[in-house]
Protein backbone atom coordinates (compact mmCIF):
# COMPACT_ATOMS: atom_id res chain seq x y z
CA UNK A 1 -14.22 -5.00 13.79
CA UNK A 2 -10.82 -3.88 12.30
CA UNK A 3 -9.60 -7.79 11.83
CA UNK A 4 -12.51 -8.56 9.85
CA UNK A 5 -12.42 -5.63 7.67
CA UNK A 6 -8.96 -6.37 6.97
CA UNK A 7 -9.67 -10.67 6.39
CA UNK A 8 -11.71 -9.15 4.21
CA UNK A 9 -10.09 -6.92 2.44
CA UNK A 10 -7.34 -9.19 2.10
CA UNK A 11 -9.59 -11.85 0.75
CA UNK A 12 -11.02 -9.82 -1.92
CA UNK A 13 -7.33 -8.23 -3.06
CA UNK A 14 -6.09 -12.02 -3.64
CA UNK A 15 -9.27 -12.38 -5.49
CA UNK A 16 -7.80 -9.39 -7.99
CA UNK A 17 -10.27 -6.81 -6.49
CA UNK A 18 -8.54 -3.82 -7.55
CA UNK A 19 -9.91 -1.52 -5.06
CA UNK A 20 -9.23 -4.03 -2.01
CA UNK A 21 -5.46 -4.62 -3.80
CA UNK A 22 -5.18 -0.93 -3.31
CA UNK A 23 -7.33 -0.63 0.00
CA UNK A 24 -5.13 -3.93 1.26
CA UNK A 25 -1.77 -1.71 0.01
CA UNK A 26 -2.47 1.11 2.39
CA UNK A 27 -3.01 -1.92 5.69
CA UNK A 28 1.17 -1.94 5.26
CA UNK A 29 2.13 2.03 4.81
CA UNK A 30 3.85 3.62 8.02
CA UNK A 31 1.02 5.80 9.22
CA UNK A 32 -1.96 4.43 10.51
CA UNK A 33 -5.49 6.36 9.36
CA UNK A 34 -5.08 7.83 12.98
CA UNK A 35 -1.58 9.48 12.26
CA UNK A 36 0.41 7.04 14.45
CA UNK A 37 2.99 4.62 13.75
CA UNK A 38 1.30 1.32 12.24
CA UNK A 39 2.35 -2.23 13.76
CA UNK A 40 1.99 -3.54 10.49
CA UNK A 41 4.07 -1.15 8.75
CA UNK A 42 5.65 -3.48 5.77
CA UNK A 43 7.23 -1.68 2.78
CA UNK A 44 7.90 -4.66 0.92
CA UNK A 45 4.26 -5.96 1.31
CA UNK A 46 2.84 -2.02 0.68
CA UNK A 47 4.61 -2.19 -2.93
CA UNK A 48 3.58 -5.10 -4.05
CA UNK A 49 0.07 -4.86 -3.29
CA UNK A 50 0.69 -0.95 -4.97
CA UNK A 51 1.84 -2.58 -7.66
CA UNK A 52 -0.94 -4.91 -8.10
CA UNK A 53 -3.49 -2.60 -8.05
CA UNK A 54 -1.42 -0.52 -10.59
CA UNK A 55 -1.60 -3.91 -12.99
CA UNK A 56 -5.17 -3.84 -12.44
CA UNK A 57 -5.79 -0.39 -13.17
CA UNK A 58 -6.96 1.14 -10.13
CA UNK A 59 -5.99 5.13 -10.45
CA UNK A 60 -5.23 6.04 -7.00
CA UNK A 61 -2.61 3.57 -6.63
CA UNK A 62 -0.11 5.06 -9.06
CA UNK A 63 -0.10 8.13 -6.45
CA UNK A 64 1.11 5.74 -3.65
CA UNK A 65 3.67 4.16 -6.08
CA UNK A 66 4.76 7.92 -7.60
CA UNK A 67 5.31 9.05 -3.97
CA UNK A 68 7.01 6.15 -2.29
CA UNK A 69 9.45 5.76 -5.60
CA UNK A 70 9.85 9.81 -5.47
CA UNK A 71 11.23 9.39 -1.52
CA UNK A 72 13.11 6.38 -2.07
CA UNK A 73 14.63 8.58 -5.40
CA UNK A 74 15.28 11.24 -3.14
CA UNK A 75 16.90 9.46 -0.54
CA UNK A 76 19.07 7.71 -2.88
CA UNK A 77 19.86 10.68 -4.18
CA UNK A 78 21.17 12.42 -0.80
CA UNK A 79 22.48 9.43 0.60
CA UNK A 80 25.42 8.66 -2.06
């Protein structure tokens, strides 16, 4: 059931569906719906689609985007 929610999810984001760009976004973040580690964690992937669904004006994405960008500040920030 999971594989073809996430075709079609997947199917709709390309289509510029902002709520599957956003819904398609949180397939690639590190914790699964479940709280354990995801397979298909993919950060690269994750912003993008963020960003997408940003572009298309879906609100809840600019929270993913404001907290992945605040963590990646913050480790930047400790790290050098």
């Amino acid at each position: 059931m999971y594989e073809q929610f996430f075709k079609l999810i997947k199917k709709a984001a390309y289509l510029k569906n902002k709520d599957a760009m956003y819904e398609y976004a949180l397939q690639f973040e590190n914790v699964s719906f479940l709280g354990v580690d995801n397979p298909l964690f993919n950060p690269k992937r994750r912003n993008f689609w963020y960003h997408k669904a940003i572009e298309s004006g879906h609100p809840e994405a600019y929270i993913g985007d404001f907290f992945i960008n605040d963590i990646l500040y913050s480790r930047h920030f400790i790290f050098q």
